[in-house]
C-alpha atoms as a PDB file:
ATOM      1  CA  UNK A   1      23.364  27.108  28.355  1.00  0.00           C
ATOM      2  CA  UNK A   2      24.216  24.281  27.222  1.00  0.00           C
ATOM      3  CA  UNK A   3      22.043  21.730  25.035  1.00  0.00           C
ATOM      4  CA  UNK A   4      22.859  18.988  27.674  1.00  0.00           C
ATOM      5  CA  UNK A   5      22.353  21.504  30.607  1.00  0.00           C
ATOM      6  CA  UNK A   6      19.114  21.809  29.274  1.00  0.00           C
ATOM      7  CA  UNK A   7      18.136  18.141  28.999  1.00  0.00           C
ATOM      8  CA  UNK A   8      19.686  18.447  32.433  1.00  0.00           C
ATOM      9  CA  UNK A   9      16.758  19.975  34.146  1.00  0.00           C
ATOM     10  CA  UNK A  10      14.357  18.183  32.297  1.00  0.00           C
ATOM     11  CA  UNK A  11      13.173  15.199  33.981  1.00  0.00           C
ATOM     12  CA  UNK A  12       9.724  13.063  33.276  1.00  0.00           C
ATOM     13  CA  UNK A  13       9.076  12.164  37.398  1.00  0.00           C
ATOM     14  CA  UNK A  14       9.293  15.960  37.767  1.00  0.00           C
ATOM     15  CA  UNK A  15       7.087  16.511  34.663  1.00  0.00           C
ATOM     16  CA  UNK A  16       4.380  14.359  35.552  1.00  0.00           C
ATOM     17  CA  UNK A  17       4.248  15.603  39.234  1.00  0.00           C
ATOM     18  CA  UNK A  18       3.641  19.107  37.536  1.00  0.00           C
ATOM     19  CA  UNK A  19       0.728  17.393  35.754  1.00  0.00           C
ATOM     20  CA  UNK A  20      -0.501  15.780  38.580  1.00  0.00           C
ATOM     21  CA  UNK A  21      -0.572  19.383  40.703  1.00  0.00           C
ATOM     22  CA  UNK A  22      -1.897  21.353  37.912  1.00  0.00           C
ATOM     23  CA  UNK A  23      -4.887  18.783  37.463  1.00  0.00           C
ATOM     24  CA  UNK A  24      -5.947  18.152  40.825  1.00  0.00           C
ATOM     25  CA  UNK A  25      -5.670  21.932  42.256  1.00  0.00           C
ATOM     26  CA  UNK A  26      -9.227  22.935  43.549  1.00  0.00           C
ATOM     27  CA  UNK A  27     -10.326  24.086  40.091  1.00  0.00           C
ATOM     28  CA  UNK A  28     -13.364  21.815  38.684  1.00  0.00           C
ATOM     29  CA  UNK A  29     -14.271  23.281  35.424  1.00  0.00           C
ATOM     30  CA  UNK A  30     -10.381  21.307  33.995  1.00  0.00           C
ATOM     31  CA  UNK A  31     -12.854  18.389  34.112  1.00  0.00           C
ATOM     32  CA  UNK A  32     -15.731  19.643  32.580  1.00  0.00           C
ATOM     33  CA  UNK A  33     -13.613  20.915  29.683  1.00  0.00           C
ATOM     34  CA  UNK A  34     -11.389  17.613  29.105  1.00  0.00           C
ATOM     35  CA  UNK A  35     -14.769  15.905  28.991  1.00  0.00           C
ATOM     36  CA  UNK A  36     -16.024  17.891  26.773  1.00  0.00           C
ATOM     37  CA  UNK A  37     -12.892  17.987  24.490  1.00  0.00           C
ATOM     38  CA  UNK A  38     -13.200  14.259  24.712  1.00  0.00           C
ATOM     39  CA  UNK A  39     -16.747  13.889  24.086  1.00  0.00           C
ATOM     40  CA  UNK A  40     -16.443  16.139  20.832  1.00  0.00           C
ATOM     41  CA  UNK A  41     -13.330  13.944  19.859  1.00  0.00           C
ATOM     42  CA  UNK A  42     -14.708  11.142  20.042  1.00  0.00           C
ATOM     43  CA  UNK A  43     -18.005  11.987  18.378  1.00  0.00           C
ATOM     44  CA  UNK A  44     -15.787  13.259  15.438  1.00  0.00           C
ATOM     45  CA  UNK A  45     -13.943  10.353  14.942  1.00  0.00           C
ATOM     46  CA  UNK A  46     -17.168   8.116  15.306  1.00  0.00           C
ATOM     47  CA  UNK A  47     -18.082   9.433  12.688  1.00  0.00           C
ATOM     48  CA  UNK A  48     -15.400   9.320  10.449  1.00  0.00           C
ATOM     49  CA  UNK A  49     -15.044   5.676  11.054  1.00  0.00           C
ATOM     50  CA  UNK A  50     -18.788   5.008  10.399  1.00  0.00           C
ATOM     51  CA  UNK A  51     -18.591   7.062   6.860  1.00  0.00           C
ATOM     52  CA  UNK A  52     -15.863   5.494   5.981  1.00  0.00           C
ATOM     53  CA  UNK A  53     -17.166   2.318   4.003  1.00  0.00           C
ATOM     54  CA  UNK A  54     -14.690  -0.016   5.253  1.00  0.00           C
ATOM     55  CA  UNK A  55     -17.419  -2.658   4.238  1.00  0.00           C
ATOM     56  CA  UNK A  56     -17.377  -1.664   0.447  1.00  0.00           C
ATOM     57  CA  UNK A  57     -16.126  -4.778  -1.474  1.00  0.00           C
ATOM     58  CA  UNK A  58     -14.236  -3.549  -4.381  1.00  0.00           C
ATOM     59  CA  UNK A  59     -15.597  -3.696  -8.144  1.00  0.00           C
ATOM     60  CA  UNK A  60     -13.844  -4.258 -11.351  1.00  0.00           C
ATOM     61  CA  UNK A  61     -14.555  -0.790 -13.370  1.00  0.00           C
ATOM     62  CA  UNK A  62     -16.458  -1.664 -16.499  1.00  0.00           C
ATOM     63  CA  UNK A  63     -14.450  -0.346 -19.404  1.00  0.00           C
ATOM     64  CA  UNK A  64     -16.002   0.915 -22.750  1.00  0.00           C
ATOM     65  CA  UNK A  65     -13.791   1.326 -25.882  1.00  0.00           C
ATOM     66  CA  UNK A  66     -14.404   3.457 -28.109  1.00  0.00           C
ATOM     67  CA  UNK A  67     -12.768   2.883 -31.775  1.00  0.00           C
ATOM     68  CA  UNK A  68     -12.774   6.243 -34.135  1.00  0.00           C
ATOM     69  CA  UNK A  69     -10.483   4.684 -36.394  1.00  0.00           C
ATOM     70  CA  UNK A  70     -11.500   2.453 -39.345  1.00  0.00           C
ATOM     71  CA  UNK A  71      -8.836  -0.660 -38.859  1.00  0.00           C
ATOM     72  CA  UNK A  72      -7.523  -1.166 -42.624  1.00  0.00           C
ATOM     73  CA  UNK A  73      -6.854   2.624 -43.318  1.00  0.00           C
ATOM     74  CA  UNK A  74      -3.850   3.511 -46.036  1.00  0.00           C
ATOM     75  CA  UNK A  75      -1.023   5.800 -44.959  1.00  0.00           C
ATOM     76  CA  UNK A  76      -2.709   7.961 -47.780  1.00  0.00           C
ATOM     77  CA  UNK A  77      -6.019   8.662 -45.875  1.00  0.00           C
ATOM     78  CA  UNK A  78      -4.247   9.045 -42.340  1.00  0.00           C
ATOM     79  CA  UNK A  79      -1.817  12.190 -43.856  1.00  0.00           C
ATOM     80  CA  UNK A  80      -4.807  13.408 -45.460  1.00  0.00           C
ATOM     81  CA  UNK A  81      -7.077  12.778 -41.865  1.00  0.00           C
ATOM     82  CA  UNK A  82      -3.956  14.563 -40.351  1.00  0.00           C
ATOM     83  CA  UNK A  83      -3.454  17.428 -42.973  1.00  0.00           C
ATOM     84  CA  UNK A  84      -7.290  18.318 -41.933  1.00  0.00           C
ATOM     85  CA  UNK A  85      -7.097  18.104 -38.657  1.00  0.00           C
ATOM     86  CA  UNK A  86      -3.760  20.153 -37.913  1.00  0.00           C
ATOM     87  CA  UNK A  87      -6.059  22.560 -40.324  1.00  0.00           C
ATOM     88  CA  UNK A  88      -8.426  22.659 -37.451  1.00  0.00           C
ATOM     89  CA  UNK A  89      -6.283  22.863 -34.889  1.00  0.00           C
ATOM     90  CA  UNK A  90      -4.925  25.989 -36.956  1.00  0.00           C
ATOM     91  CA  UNK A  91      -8.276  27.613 -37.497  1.00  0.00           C
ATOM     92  CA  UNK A  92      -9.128  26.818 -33.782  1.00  0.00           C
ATOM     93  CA  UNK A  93      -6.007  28.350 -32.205  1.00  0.00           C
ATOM     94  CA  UNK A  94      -6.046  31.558 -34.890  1.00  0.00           C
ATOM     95  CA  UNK A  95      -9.563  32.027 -33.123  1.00  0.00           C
ATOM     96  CA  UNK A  96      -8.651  31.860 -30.126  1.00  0.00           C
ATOM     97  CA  UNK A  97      -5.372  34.037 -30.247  1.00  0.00           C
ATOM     98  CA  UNK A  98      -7.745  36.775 -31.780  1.00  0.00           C
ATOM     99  CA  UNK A  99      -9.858  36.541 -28.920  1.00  0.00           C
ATOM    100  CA  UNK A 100      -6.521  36.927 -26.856  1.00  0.00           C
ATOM    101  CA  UNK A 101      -5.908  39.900 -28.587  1.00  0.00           C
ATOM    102  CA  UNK A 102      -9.218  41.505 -27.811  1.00  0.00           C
ATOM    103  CA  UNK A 103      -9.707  41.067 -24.453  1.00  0.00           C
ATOM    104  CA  UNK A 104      -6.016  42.282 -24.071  1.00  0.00           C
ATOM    105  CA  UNK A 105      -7.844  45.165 -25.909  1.00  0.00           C
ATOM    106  CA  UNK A 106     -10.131  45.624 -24.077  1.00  0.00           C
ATOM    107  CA  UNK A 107      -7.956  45.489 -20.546  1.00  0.00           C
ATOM    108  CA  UNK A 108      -5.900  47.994 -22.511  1.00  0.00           C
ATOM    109  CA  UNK A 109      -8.857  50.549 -22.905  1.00  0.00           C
ATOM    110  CA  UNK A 110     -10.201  50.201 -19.291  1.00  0.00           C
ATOM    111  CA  UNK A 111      -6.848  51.427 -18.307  1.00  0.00           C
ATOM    112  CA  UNK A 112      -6.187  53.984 -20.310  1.00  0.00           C
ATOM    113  CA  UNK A 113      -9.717  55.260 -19.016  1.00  0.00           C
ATOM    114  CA  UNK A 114      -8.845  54.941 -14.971  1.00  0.00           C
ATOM    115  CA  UNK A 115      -5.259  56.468 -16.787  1.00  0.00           C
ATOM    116  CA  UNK A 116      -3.024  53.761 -15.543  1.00  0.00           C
ATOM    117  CA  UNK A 117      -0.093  53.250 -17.518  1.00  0.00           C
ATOM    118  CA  UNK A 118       0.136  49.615 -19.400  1.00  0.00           C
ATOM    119  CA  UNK A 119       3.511  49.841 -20.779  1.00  0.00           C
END
């Protein structure tokens, strides 16, 4: 078939007089249950819409800055500042690579006892 063989046999009168049997057949509960469906939609949205805050006026954000620098340092004392702090940084990655290390350790060991292979 065709794609305009099936657009074809596709026609909207024909489509809505399919809707119009289906709904109105001697079957009552359809109602009940689109009313219901509607109901619950509509309390949903309700809902939404009243959380929403539409009414909010917007604030500017108060902004606090925060200076850690003293404003007439020499290039002298910001290498040395930065010497001691990459020293950190060193000390604090070394610690936690060794920490790595042990709790790849210890993963090691629990799977050599439940004999799993971890190579």
């Amino acid at each position: 078939m065709t794609v305009m063989g099936f657009f074809r046999d596709i026609s909207p009168i024909r489509a809505v007089g399919d809707l119009k049997t289906y709904w109105f057949d001697q079957q009552d509960h359809k109602w009940r249950f689109l009313f219901a469906a509607l109901a619950a939609t509509t309390t949903i949205f309700s809902a939404f819409i009243s959380e929403s805050g539409f009414e909010v006026q917007w604030k500017r954000p108060e902004i606090t800055w925060v200076t850690s620098f003293e404003p007439g340092r020499s290039d002298d004392q910001i290498a040395a500042e930065n010497v001691a702090n990459q020293a950190e940084n060193d000390r604090i990655e070394a610690e936690w690579l060794a920490k790595e290390e042990e709790r790849k350790a210890q993963y090691r060991r629990l799977a050599e006892q439940f004999g799993m292979d971890t190579e």
